[in-house]
N, C-alpha and C. Protein backbone atom coordinates (compact mmCIF):
# COMPACT_ATOMS: atom_id res chain seq x y z
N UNK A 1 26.80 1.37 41.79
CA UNK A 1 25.36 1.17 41.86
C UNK A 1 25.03 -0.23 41.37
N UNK A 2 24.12 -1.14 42.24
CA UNK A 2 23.76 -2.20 42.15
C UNK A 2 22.49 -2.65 40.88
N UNK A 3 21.89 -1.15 40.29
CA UNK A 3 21.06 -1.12 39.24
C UNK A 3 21.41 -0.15 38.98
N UNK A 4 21.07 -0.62 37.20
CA UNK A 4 21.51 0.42 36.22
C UNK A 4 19.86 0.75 35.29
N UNK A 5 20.32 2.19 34.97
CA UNK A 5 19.29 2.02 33.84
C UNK A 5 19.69 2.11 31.94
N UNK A 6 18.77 1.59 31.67
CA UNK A 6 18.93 1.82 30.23
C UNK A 6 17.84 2.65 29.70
N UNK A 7 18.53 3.68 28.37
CA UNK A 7 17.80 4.36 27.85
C UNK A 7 17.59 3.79 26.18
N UNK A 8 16.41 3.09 25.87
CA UNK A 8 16.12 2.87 24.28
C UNK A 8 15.71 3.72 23.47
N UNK A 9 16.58 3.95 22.77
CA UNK A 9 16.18 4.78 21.22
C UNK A 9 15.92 4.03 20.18
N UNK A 10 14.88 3.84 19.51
CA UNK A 10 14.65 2.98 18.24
C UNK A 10 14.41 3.80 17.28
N UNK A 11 15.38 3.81 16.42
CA UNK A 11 15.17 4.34 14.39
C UNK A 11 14.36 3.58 13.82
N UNK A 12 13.66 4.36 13.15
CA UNK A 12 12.48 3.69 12.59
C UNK A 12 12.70 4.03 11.00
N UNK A 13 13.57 4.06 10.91
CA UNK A 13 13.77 4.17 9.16
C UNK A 13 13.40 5.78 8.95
N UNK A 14 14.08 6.67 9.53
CA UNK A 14 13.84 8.38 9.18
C UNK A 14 12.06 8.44 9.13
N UNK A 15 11.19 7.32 9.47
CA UNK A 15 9.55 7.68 9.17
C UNK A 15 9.56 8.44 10.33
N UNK A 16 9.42 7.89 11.58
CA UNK A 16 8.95 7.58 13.14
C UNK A 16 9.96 8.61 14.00
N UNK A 17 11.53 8.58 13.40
CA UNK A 17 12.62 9.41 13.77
C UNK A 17 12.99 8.44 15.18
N UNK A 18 13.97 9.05 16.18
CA UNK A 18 13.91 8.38 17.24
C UNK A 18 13.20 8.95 18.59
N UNK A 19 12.65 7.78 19.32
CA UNK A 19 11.85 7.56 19.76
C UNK A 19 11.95 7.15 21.26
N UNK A 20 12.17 8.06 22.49
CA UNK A 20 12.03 7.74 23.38
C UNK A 20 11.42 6.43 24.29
N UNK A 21 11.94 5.38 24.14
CA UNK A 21 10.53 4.24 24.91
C UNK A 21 10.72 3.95 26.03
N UNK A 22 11.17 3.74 27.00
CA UNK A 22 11.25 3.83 28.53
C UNK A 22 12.31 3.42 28.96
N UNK A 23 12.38 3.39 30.38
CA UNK A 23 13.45 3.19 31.27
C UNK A 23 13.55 1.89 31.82
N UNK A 24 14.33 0.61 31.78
CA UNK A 24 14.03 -0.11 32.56
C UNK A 24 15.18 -0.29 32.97
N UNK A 25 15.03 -1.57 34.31
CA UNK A 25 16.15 -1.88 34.76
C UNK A 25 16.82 -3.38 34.50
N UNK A 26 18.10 -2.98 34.59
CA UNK A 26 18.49 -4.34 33.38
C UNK A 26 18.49 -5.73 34.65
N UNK A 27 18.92 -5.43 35.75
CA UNK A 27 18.33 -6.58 36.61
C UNK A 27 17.13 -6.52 36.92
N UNK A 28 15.77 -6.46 36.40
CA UNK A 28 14.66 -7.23 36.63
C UNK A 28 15.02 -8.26 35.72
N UNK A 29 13.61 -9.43 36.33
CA UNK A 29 13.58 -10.06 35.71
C UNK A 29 13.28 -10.69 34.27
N UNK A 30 13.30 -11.45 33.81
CA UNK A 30 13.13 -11.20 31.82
C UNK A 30 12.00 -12.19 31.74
N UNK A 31 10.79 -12.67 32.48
CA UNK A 31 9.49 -13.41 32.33
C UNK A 31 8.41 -12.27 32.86
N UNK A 32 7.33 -12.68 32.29
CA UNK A 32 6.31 -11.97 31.83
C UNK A 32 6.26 -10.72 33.32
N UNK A 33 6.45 -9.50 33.21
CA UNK A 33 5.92 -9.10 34.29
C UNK A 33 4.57 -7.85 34.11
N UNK A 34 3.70 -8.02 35.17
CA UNK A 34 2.68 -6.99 35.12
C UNK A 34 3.26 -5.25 34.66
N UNK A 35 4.71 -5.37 35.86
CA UNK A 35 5.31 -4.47 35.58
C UNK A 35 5.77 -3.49 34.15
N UNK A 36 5.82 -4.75 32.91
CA UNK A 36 6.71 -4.24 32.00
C UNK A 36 5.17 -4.31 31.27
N UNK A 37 4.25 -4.64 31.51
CA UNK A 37 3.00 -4.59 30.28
C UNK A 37 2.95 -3.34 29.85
N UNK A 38 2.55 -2.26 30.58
CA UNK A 38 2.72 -0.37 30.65
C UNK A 38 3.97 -0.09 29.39
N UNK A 39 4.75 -0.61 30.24
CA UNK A 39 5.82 -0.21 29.42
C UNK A 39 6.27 -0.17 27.73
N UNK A 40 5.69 -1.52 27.48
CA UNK A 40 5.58 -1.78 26.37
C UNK A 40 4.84 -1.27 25.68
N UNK A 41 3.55 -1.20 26.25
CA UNK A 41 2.30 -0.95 25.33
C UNK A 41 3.07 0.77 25.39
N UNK A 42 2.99 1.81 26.39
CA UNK A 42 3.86 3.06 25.55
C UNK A 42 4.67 2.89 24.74
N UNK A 43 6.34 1.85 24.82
CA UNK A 43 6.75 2.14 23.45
C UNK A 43 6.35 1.77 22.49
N UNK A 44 5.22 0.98 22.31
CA UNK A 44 4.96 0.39 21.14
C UNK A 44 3.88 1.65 20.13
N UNK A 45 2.77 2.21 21.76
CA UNK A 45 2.18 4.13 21.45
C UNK A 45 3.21 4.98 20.95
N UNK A 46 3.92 4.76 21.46
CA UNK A 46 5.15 5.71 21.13
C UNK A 46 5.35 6.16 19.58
N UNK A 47 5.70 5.05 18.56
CA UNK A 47 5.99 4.96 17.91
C UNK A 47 5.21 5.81 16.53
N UNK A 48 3.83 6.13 16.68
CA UNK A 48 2.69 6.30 16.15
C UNK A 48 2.40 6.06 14.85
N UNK A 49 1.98 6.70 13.85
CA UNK A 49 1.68 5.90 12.54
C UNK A 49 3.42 5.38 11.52
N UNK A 50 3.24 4.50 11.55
CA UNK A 50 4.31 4.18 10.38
C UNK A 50 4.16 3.41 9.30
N UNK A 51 4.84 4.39 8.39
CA UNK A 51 4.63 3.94 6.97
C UNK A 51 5.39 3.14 6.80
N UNK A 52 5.33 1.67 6.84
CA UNK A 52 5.68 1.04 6.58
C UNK A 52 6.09 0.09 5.35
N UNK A 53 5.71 -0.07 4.44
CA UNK A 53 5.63 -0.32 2.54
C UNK A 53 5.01 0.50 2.27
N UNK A 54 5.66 0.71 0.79
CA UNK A 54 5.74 1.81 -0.51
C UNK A 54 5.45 1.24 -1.96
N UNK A 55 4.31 1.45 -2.76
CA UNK A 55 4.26 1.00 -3.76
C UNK A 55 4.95 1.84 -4.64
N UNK A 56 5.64 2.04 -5.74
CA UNK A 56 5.33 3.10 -6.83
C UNK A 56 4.79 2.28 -8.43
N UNK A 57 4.60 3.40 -9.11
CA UNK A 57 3.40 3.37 -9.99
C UNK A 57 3.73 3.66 -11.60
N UNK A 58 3.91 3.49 -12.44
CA UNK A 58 4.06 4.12 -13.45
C UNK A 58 3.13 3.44 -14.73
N UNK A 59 2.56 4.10 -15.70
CA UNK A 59 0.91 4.05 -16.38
C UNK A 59 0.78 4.97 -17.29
N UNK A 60 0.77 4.47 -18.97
CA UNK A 60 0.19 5.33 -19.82
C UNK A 60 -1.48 5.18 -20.20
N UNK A 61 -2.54 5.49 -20.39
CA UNK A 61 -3.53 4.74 -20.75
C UNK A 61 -4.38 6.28 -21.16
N UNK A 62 -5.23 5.43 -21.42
CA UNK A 62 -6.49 6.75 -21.96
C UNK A 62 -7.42 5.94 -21.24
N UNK A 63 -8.44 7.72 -20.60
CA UNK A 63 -9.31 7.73 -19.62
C UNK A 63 -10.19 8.39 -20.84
N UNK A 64 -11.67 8.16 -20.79
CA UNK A 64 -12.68 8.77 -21.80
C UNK A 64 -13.70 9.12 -20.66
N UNK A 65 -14.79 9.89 -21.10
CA UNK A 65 -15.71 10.35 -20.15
C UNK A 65 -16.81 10.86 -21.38
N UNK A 66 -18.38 10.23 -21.25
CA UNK A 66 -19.22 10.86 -22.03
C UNK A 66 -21.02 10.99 -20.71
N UNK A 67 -21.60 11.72 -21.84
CA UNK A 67 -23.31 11.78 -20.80
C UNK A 67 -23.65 10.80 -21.02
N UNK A 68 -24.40 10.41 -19.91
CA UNK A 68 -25.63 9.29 -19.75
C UNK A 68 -26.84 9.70 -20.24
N UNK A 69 -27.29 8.85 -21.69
CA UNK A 69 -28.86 9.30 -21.83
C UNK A 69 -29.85 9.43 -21.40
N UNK A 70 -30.55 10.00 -21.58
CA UNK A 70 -31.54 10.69 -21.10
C UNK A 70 -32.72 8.98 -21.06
N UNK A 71 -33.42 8.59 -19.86
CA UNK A 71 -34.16 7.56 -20.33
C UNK A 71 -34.81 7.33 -21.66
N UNK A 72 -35.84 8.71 -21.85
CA UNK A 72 -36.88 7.99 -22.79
C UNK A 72 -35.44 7.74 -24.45
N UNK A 73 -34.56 8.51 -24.19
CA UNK A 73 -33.47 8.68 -25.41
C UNK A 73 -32.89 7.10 -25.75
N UNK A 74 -32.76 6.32 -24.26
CA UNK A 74 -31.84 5.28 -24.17
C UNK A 74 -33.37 3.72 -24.69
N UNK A 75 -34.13 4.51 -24.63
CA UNK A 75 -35.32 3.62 -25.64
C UNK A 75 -35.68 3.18 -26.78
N UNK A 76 -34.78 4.39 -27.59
CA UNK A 76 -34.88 4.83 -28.88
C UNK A 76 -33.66 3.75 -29.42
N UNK A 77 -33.71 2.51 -30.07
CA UNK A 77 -32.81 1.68 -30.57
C UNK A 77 -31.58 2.62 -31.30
N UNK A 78 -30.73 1.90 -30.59
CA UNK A 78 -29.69 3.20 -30.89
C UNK A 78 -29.27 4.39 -30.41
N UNK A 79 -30.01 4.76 -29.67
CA UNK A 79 -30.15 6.48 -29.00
C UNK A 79 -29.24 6.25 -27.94
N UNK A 80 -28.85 5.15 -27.14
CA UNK A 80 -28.05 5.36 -25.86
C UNK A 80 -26.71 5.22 -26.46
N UNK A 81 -26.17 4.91 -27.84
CA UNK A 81 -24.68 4.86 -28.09
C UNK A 81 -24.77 5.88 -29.24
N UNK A 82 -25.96 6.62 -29.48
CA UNK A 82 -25.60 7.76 -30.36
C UNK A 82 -25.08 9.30 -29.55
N UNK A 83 -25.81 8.62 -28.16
CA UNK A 83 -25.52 9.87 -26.91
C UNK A 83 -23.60 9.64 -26.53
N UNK A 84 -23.96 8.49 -26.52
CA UNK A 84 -22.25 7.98 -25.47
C UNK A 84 -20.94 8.41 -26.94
N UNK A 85 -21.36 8.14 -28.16
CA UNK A 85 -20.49 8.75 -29.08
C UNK A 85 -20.28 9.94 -29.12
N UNK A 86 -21.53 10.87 -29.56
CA UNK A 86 -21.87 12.39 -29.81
C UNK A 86 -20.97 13.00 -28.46
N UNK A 87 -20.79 12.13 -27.13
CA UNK A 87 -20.33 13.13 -26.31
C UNK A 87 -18.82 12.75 -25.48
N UNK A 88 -18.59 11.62 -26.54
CA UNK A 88 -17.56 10.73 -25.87
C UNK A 88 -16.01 11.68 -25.69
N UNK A 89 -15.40 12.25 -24.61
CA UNK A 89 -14.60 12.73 -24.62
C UNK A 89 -12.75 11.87 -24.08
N UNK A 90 -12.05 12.16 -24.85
CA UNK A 90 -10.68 11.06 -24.44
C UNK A 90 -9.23 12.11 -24.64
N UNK A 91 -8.78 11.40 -23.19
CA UNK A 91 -7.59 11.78 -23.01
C UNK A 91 -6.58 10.84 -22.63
N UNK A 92 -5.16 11.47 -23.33
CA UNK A 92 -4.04 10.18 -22.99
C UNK A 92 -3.53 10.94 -22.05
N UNK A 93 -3.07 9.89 -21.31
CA UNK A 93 -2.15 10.59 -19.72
C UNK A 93 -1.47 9.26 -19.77
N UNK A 94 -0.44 10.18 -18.86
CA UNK A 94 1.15 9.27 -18.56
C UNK A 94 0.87 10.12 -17.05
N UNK A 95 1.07 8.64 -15.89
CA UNK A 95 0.93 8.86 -14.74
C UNK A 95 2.60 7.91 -13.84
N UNK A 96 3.01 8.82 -12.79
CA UNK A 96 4.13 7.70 -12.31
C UNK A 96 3.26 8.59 -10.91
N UNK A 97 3.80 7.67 -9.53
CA UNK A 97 3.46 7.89 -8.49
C UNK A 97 3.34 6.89 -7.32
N UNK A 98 3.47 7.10 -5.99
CA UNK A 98 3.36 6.29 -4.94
C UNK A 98 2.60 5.89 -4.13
N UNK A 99 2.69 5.06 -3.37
CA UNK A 99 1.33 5.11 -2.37
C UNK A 99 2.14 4.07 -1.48
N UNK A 100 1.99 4.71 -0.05
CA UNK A 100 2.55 3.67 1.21
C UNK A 100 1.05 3.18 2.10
N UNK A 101 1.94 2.27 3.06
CA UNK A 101 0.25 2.09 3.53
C UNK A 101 1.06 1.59 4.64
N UNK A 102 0.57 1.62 6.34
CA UNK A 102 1.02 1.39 7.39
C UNK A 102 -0.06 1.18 8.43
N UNK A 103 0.46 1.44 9.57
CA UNK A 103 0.29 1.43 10.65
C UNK A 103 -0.08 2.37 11.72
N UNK A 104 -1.33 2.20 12.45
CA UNK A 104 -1.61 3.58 13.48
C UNK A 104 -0.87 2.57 14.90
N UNK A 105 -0.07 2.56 15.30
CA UNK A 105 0.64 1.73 16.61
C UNK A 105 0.00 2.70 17.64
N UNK A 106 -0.26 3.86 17.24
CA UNK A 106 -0.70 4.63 18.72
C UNK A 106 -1.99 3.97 19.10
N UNK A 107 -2.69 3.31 18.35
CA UNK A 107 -3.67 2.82 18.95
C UNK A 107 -4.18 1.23 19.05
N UNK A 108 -2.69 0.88 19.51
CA UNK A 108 -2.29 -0.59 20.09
C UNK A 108 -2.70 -0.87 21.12
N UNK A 109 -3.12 -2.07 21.43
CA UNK A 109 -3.45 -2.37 23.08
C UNK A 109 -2.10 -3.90 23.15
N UNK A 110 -2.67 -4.02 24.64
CA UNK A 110 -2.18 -5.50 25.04
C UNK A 110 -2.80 -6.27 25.22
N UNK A 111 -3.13 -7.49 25.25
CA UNK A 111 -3.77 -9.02 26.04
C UNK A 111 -2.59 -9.58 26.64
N UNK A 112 -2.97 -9.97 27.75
CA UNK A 112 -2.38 -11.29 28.44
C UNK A 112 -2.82 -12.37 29.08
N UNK A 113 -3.04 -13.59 28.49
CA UNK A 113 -3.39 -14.77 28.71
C UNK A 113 -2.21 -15.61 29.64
N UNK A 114 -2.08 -16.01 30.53
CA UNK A 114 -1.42 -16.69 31.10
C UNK A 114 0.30 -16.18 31.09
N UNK A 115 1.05 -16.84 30.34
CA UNK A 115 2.59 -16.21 30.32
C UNK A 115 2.17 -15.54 28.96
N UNK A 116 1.62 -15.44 27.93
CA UNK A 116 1.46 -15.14 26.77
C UNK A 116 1.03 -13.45 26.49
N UNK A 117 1.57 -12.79 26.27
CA UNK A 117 1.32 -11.76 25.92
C UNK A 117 1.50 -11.23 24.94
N UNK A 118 0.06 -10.41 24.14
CA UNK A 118 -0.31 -10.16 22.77
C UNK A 118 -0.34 -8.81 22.67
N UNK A 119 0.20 -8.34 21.50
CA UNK A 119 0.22 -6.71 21.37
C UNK A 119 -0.62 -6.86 19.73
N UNK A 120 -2.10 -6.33 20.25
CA UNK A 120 -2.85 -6.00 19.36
C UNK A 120 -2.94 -4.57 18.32
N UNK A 121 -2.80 -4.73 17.10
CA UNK A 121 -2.60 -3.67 16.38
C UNK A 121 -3.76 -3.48 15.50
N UNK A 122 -4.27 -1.81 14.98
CA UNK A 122 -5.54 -2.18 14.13
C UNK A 122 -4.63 -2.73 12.91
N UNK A 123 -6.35 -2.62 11.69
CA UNK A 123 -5.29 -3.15 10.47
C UNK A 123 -4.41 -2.27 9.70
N UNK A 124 -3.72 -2.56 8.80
CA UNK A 124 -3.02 -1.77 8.36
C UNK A 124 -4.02 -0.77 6.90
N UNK A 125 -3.42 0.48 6.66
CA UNK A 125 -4.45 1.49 5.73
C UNK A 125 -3.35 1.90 4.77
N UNK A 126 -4.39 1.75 3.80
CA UNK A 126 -3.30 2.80 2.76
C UNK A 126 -3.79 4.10 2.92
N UNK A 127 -2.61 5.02 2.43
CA UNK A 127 -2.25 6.16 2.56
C UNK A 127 -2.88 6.68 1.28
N UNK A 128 -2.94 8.35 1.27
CA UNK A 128 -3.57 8.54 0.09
C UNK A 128 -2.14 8.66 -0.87
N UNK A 129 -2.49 8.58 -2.15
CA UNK A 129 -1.17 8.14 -3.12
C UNK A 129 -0.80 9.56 -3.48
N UNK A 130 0.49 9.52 -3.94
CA UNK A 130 0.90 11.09 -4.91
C UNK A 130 0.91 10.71 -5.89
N UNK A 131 0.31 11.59 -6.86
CA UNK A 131 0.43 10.70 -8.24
C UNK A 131 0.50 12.00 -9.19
N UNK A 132 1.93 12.35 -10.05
CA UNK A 132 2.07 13.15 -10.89
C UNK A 132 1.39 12.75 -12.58
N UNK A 133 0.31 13.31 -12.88
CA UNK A 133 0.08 13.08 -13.81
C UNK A 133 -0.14 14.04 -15.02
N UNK A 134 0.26 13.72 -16.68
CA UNK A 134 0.17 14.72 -17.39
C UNK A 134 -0.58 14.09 -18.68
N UNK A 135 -1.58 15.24 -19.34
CA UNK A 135 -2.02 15.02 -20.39
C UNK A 135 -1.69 15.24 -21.79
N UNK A 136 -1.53 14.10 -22.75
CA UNK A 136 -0.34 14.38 -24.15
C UNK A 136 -1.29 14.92 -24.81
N UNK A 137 -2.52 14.38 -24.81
CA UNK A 137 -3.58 14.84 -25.63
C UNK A 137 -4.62 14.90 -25.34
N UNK A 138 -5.83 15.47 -25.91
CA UNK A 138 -7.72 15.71 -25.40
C UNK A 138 -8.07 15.49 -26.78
N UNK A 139 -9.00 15.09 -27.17
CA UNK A 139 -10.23 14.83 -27.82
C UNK A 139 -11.57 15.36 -27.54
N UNK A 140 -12.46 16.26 -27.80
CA UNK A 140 -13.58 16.57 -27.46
C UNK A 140 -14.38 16.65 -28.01
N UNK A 141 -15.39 16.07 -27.97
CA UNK A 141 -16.85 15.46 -28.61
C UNK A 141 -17.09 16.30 -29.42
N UNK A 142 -18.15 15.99 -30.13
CA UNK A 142 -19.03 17.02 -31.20
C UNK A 142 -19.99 17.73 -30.06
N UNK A 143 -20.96 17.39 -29.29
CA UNK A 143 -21.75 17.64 -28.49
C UNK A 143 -21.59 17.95 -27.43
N UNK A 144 -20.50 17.75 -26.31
CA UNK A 144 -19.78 17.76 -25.20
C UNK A 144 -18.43 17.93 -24.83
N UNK A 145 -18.26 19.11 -23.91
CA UNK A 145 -16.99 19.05 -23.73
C UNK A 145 -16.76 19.28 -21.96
N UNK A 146 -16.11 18.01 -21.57
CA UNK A 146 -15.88 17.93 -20.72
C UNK A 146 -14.27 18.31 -19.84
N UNK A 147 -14.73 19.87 -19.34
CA UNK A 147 -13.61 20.79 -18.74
C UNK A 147 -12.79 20.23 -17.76
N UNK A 148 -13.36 18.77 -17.36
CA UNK A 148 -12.49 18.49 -16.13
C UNK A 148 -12.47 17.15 -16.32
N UNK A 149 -12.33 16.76 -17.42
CA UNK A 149 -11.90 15.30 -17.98
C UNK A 149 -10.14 14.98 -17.05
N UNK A 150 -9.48 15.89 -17.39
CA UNK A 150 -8.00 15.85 -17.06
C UNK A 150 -8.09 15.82 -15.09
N UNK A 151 -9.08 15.96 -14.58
CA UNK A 151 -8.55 16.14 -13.22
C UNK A 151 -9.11 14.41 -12.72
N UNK A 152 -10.12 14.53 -13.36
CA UNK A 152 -11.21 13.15 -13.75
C UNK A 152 -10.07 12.08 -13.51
N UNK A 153 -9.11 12.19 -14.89
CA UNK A 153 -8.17 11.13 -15.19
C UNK A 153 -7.14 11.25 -14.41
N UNK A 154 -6.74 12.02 -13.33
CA UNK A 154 -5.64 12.00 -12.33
C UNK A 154 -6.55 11.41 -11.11
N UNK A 155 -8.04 11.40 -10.72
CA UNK A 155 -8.45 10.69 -9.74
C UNK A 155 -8.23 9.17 -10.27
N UNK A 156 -8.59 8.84 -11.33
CA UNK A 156 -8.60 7.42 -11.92
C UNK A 156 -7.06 6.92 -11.29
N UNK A 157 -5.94 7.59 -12.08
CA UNK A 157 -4.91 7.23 -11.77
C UNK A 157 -4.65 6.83 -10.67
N UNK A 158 -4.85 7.94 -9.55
CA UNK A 158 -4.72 7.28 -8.19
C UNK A 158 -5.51 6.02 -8.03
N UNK A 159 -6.99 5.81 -8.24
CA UNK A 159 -7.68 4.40 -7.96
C UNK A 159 -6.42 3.39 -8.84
N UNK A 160 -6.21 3.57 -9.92
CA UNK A 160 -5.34 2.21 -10.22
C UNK A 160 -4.08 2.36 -9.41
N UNK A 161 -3.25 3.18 -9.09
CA UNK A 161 -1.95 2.82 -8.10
C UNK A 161 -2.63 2.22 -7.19
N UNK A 162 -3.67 2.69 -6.15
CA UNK A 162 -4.40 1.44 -5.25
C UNK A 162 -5.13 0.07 -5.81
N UNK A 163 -5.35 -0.26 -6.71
CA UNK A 163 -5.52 -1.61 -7.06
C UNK A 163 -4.60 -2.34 -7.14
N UNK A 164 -3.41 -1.27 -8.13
CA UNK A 164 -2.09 -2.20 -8.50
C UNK A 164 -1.61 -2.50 -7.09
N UNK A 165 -1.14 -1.95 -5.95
CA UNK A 165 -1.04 -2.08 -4.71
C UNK A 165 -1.34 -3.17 -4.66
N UNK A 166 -2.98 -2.93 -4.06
CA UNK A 166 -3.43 -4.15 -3.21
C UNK A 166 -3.14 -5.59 -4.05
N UNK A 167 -2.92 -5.72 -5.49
CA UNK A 167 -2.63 -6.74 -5.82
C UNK A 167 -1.40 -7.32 -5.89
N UNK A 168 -0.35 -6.03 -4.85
CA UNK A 168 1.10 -6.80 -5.28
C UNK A 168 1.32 -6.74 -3.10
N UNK A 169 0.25 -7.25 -2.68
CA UNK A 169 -0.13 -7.59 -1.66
C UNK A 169 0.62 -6.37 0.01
N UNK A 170 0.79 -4.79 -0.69
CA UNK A 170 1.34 -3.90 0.35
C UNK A 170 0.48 -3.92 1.32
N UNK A 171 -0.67 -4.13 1.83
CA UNK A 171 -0.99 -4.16 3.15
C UNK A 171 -0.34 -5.30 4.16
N UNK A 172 -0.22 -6.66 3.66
CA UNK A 172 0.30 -7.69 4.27
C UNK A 172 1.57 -7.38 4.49
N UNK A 173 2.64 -6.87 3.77
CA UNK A 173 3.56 -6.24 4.04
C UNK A 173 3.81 -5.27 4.69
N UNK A 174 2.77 -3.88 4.79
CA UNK A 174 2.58 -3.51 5.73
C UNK A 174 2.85 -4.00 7.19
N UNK A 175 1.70 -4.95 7.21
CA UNK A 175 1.38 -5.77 8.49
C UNK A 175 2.88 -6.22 9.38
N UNK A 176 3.44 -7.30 8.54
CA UNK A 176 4.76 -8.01 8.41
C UNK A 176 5.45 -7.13 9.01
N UNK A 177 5.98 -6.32 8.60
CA UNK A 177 7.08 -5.21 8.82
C UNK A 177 6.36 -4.41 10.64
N UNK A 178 5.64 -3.98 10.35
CA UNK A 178 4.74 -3.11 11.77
C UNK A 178 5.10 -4.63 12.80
N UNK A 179 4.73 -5.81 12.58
CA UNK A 179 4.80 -7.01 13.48
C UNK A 179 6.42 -7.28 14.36
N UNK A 180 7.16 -7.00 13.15
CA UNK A 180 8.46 -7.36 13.22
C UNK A 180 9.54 -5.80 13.86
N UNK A 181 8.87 -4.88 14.14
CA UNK A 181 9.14 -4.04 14.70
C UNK A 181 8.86 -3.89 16.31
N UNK A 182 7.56 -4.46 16.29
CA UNK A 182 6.66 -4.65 17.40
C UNK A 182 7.75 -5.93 18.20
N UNK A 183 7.78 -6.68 17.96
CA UNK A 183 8.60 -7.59 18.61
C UNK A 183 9.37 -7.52 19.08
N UNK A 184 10.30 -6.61 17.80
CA UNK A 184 11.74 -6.51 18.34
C UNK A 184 11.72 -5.28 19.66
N UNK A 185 10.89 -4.51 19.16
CA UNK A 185 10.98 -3.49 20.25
C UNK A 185 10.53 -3.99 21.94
N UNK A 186 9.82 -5.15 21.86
CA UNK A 186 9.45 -5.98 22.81
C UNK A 186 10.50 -6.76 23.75
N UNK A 187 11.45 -7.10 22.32
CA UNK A 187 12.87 -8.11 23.10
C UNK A 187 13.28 -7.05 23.58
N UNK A 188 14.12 -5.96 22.89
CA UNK A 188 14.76 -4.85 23.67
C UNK A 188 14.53 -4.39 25.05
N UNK A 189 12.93 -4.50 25.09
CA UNK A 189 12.54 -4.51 26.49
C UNK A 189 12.40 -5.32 27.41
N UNK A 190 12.85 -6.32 27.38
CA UNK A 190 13.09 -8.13 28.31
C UNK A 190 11.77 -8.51 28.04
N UNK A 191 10.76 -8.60 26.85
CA UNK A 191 9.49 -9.35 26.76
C UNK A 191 9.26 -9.91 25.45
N UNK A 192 8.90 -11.35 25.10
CA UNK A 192 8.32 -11.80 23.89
C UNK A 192 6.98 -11.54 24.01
N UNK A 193 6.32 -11.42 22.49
CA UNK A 193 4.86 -10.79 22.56
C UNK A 193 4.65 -11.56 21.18
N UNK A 194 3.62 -12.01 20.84
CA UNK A 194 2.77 -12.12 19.77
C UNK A 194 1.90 -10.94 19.36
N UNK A 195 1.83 -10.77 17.82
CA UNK A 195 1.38 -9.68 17.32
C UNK A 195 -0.21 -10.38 16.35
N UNK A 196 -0.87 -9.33 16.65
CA UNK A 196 -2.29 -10.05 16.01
C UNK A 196 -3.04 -8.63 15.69
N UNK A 197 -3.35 -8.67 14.40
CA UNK A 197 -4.19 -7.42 14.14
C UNK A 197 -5.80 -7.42 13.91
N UNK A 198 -6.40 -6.36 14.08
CA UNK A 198 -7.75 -6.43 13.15
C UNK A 198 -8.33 -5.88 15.61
């Protein structure tokens, strides 16, 4: 037989598993064709969300929680930190935990400008985090006791694994990695592509 076909399987790091992406034929040609645009843009659908970077997390701190005075109370010189004491409740927690953040590829498109063809991706999202957290100790006010201080301080936790994140820059990495997948899965298929998100 004068044409052959090839079948691509791409591992995606046990996230994505493998992944059917199409059939082509190894004598077409390898410059831009209308033909292979389809093609691509499925395997690139194909692929669908991938988690691409992983933060993890680890955090001892104390979370406190008290009432907000009452207006005419917070008038009374003194009255708004006699409220925030009288009801000030504190707990120590020790938190470890993760948070990845990736890619929806299923809802990739293409552009093609001249020979140039762009495989547009949205942006990348973080994921919601797992975050095991435990309380060593509680403190509870003279005036207030707040029953759900401890679940309180496991939402907190998660908000700081997403700050610490975004400041050790996992979405861009995200991005990076989803780009560099995108490509390659592009060469495999006889096409260079530029990757551009948002």
């Amino acid at each position: 037989m004068d044409r052959s076909r090839k079948v691509l399987l791409l591992a995606t790091g046990g996230v994505a598993g493998a992944v059917l992406v199409g059939v082509l034929n190894r004598n077409e040609p390898t410059n831009v064709s209308d033909r292979k645009l389809p093609l691509v843009l499925r395997g690139v659908q194909a692929l669908g969300t991938l988690h691409t970077a992983r933060h993890t997390y680890e955090n001892v701190f104390e979370y406190s929680t008290s009432r907000q005075p009452l207006q005419w109370v917070a008038m009374v010189p003194g009255g708004a930190e006699l409220v925030r004491t009288g009801t000030r409740n504190v707990v120590l927690v020790s938190a470890t935990g993760e948070i990845e953040a990736g890619v929806d590829l299923a809802r990739a498109t293409v552009e093609r400008s001249g020979d140039t063809v762009t495989v547009r991706l949205p942006k990348p999202q973080l994921f919601e985090p797992k975050v095991d957290a435990k309380v060593h100790w509680q403190k509870s006010a003279v005036f207030w006791r707040d029953d759900n201080i401890a679940l309180k301080a496991v939402r907190d936790a998660e908000d700081r694994i997403k700050e610490a994140s975004l400041r050790q820059h996992i979405l861009e990495t995200a991005a990076d990695v989803a780009g560099k997948r995108v490509k390659s899965l592009a060469r495999d298929m006889g096409m260079d592509v530029s990757v551009a998100f948002g």
